[in-house]
PDB file of N, CA and C in Angstrom:
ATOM      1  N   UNK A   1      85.250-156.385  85.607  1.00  0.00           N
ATOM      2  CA  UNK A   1      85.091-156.832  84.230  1.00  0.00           C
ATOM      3  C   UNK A   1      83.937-156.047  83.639  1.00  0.00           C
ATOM      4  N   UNK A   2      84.352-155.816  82.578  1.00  0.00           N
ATOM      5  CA  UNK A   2      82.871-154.657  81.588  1.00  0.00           C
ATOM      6  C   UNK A   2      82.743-155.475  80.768  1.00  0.00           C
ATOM      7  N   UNK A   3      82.037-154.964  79.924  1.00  0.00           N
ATOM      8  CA  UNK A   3      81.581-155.345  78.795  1.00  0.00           C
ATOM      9  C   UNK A   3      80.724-154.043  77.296  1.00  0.00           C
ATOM     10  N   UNK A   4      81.160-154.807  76.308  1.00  0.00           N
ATOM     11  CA  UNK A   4      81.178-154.003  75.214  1.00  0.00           C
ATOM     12  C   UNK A   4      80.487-154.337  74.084  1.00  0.00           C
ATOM     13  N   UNK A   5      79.793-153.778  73.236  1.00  0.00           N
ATOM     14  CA  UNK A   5      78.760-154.743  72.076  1.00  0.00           C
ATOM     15  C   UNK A   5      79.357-154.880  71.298  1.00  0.00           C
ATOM     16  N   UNK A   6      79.245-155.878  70.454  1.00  0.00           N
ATOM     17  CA  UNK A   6      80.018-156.451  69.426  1.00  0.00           C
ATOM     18  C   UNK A   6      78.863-156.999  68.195  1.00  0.00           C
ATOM     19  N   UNK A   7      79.438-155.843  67.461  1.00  0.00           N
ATOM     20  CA  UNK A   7      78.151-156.149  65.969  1.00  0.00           C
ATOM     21  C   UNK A   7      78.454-157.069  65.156  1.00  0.00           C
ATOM     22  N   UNK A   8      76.945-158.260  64.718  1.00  0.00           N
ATOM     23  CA  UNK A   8      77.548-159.186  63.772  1.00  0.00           C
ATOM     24  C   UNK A   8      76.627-158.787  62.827  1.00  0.00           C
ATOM     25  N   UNK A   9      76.697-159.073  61.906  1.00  0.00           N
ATOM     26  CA  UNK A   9      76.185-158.377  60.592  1.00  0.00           C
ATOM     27  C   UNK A   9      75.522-160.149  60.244  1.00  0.00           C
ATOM     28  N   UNK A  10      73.713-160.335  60.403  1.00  0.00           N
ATOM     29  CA  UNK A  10      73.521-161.212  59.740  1.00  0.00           C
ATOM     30  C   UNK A  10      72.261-161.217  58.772  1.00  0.00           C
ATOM     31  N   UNK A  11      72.441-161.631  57.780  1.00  0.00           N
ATOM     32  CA  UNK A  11      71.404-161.173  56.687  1.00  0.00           C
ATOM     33  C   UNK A  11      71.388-159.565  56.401  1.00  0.00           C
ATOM     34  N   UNK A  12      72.045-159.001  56.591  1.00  0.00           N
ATOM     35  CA  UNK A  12      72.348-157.463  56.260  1.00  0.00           C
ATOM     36  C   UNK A  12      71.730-157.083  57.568  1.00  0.00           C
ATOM     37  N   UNK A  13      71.482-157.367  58.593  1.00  0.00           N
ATOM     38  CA  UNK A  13      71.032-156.762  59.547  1.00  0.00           C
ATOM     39  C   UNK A  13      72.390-156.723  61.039  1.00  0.00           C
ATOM     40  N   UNK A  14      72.415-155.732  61.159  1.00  0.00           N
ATOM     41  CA  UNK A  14      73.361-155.506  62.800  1.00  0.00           C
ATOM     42  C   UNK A  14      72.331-155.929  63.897  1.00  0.00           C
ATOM     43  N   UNK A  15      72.980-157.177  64.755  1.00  0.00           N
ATOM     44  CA  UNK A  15      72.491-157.487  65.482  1.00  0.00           C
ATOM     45  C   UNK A  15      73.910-157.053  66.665  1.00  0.00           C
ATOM     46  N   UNK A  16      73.553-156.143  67.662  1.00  0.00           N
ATOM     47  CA  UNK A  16      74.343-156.116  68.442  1.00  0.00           C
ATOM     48  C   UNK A  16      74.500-157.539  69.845  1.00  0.00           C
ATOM     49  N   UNK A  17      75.615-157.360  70.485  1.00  0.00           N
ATOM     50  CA  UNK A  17      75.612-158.570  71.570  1.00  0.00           C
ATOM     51  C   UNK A  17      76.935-158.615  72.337  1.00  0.00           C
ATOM     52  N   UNK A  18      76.799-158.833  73.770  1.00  0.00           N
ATOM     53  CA  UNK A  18      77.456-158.056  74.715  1.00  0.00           C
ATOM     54  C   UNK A  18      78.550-159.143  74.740  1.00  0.00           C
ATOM     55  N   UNK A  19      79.638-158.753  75.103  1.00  0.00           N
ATOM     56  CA  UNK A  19      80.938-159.483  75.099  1.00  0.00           C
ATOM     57  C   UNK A  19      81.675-158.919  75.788  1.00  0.00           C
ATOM     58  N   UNK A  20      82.487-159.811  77.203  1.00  0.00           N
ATOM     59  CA  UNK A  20      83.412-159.392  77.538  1.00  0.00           C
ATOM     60  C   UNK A  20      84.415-158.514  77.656  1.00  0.00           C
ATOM     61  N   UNK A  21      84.576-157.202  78.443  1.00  0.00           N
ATOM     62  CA  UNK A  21      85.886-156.414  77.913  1.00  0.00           C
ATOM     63  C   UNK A  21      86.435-156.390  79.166  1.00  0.00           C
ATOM     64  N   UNK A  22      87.806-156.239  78.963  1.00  0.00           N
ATOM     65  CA  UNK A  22      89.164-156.076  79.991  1.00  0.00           C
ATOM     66  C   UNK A  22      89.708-155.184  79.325  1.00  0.00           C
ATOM     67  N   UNK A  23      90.259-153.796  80.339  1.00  0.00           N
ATOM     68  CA  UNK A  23      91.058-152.789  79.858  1.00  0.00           C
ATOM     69  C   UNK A  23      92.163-152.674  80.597  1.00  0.00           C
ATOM     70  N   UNK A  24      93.363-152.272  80.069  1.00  0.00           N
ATOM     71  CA  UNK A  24      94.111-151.971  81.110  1.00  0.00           C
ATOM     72  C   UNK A  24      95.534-151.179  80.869  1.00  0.00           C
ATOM     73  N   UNK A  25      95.922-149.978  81.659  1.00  0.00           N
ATOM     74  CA  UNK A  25      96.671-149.362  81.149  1.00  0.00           C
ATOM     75  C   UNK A  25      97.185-148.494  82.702  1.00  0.00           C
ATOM     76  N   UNK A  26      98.242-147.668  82.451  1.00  0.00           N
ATOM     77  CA  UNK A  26      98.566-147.439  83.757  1.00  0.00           C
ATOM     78  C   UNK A  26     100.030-147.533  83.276  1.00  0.00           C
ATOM     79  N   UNK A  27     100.774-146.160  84.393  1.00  0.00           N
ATOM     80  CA  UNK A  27     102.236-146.384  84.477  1.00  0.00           C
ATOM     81  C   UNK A  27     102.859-147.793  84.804  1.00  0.00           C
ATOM     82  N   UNK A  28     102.282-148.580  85.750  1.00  0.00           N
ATOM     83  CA  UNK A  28     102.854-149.440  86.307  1.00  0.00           C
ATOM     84  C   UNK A  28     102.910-150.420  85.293  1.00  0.00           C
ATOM     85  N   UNK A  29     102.116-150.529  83.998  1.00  0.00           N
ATOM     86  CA  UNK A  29     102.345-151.517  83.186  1.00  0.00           C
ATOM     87  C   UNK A  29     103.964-151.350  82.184  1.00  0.00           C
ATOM     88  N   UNK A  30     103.879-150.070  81.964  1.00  0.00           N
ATOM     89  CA  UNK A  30     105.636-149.782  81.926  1.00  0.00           C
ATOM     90  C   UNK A  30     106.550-149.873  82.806  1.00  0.00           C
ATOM     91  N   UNK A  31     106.649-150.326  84.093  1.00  0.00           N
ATOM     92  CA  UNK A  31     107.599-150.674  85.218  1.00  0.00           C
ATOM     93  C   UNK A  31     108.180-152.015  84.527  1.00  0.00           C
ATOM     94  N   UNK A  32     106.569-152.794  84.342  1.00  0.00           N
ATOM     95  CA  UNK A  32     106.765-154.294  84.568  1.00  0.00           C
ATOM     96  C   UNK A  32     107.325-154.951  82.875  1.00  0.00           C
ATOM     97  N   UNK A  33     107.647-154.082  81.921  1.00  0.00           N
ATOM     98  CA  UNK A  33     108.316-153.952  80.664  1.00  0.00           C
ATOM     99  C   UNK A  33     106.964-153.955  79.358  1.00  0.00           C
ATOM    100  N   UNK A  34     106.336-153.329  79.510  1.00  0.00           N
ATOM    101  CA  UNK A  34     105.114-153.217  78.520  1.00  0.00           C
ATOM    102  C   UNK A  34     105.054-151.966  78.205  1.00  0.00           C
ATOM    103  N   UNK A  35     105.790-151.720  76.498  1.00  0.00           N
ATOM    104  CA  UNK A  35     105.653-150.235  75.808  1.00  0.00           C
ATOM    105  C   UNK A  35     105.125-149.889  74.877  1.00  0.00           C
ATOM    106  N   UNK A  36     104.675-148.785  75.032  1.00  0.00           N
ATOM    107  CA  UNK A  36     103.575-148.612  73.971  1.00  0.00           C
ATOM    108  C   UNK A  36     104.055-148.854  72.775  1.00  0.00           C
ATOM    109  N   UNK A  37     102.724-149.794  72.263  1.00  0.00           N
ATOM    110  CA  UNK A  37     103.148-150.224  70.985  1.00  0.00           C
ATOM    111  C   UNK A  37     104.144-151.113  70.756  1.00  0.00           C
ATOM    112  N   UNK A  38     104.435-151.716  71.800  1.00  0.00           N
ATOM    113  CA  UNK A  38     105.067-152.854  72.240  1.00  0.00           C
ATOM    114  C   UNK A  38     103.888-154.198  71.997  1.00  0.00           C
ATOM    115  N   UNK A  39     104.785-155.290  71.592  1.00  0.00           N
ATOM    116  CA  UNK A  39     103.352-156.531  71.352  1.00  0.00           C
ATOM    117  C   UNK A  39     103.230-157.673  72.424  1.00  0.00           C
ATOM    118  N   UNK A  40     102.008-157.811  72.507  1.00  0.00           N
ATOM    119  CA  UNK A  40     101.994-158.584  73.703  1.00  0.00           C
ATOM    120  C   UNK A  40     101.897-160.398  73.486  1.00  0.00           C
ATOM    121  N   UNK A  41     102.123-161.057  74.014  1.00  0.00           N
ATOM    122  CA  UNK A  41     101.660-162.520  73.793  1.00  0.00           C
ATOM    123  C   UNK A  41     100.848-163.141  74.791  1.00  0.00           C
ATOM    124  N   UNK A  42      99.751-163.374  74.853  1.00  0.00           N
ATOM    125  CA  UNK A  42      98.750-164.072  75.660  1.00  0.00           C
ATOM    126  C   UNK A  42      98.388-165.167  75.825  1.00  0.00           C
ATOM    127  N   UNK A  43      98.305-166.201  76.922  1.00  0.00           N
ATOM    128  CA  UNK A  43      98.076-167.313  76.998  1.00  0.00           C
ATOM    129  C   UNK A  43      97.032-167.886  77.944  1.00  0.00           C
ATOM    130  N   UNK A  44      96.437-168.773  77.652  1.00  0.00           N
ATOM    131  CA  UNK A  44      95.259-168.944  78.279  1.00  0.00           C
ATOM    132  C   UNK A  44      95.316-170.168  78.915  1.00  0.00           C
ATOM    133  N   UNK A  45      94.929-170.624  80.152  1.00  0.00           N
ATOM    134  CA  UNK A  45      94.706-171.875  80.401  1.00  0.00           C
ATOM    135  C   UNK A  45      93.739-172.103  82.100  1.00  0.00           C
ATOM    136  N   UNK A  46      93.405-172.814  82.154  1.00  0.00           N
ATOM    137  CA  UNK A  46      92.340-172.952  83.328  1.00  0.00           C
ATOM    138  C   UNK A  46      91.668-171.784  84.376  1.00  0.00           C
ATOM    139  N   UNK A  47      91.001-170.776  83.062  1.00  0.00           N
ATOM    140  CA  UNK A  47      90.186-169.032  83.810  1.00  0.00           C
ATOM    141  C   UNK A  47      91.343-168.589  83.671  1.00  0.00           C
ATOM    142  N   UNK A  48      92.642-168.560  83.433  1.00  0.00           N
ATOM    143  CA  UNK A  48      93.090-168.012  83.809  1.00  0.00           C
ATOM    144  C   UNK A  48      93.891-167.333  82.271  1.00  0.00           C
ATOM    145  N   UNK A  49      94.126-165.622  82.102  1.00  0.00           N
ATOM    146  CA  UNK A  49      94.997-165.415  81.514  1.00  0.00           C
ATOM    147  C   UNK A  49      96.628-164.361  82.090  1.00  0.00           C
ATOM    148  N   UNK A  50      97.654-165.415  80.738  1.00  0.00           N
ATOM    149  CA  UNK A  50      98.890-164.464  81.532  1.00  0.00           C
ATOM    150  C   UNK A  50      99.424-163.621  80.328  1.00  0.00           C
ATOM    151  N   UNK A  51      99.595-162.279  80.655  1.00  0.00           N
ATOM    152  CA  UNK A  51      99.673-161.411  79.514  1.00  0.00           C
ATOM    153  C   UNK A  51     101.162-161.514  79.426  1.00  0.00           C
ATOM    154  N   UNK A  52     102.272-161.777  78.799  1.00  0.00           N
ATOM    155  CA  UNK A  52     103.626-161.575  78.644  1.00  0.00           C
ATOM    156  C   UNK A  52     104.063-160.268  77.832  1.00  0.00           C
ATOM    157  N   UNK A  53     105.132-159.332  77.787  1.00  0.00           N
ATOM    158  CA  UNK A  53     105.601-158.296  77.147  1.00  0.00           C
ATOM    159  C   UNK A  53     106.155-159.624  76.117  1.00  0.00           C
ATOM    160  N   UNK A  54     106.179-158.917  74.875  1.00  0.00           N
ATOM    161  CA  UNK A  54     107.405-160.039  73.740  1.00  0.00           C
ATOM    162  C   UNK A  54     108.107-158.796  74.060  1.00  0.00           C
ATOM    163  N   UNK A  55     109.783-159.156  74.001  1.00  0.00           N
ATOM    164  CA  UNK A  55     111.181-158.364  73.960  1.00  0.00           C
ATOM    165  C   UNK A  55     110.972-158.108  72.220  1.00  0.00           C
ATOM    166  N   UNK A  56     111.475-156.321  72.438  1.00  0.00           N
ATOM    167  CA  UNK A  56     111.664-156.065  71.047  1.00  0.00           C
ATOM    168  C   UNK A  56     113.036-156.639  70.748  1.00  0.00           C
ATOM    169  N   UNK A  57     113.421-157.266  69.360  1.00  0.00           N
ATOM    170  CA  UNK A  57     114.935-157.374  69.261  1.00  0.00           C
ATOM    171  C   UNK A  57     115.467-156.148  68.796  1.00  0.00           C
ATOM    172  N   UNK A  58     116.843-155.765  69.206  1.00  0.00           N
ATOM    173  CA  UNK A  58     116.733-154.484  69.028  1.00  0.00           C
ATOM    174  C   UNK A  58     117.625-154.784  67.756  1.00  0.00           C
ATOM    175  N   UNK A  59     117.440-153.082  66.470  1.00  0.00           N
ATOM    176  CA  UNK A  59     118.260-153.261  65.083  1.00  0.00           C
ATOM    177  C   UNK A  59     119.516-153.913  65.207  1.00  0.00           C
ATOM    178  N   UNK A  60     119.984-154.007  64.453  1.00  0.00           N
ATOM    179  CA  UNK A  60     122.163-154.571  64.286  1.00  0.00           C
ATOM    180  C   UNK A  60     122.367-153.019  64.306  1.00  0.00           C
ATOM    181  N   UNK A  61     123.444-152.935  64.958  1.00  0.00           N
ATOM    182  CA  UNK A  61     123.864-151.576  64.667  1.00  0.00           C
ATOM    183  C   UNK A  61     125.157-152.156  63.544  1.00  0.00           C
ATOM    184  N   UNK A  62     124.858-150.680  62.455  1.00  0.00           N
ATOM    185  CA  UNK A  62     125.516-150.534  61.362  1.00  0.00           C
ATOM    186  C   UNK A  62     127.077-150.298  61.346  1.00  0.00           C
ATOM    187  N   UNK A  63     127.780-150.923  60.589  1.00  0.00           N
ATOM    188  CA  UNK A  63     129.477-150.798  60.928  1.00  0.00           C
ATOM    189  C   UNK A  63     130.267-149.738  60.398  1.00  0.00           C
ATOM    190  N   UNK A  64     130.926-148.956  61.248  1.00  0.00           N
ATOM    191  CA  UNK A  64     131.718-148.042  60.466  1.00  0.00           C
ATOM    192  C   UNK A  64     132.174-148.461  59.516  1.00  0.00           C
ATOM    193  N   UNK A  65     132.035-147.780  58.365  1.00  0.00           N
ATOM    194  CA  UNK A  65     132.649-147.647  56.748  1.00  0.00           C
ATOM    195  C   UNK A  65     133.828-147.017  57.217  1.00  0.00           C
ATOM    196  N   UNK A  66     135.009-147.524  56.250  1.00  0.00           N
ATOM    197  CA  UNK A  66     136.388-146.787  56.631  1.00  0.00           C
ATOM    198  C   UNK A  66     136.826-146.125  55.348  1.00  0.00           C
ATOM    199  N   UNK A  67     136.888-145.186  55.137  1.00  0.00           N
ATOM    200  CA  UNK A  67     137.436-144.073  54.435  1.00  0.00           C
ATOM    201  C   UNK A  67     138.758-144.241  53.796  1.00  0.00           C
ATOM    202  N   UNK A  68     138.965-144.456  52.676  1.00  0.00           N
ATOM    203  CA  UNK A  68     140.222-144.448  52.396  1.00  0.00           C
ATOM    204  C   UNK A  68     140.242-143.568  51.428  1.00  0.00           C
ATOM    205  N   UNK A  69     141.947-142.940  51.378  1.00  0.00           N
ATOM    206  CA  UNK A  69     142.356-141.860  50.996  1.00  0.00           C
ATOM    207  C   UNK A  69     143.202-142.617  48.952  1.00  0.00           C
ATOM    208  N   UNK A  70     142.296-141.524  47.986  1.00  0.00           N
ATOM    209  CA  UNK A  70     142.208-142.496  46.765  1.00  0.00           C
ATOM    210  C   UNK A  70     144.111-141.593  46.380  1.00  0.00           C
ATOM    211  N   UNK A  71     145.181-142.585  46.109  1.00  0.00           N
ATOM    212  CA  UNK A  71     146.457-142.112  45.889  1.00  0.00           C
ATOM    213  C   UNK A  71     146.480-141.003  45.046  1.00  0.00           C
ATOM    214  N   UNK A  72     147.448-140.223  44.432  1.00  0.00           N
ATOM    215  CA  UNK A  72     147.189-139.320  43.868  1.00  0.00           C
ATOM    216  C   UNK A  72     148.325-139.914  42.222  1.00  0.00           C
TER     217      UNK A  72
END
């Protein structure tokens, strides 16, 4: 676990202050269905967090238009 400063701005002054960081990245996080730029959903409960992939839904695919021939 690292950690990273995190500026709060009080009375016009930056007061920096250390906060928690978790990084994490790696092929194996694309095995387990996590793509870039893919969104994640996080849940928290007793120390513990579980990171979930959300499923993209994928577009509707669009329906062939049918061509018709205008009489003469």
């Amino acid at each position: 676990m690292g950690y990273r400063y995190y500026d709060v701005n009080r009375n016009g002054m930056r007061v920096g202050r250390q906060v928690p960081s978790l990084r994490l990245h790696g092929l194996w996080l694309e095995g387990l269905g996590f793509a870039v730029g893919g969104k994640v959903r996080i849940t928290m409960a007793n120390g513990a967090l579980l990171i979930t992939a959300v499923p993209v839904a994928s577009p509707p695919v669009a329906k062939k238009r049918r061509r018709f021939k205008v009489a003469p």
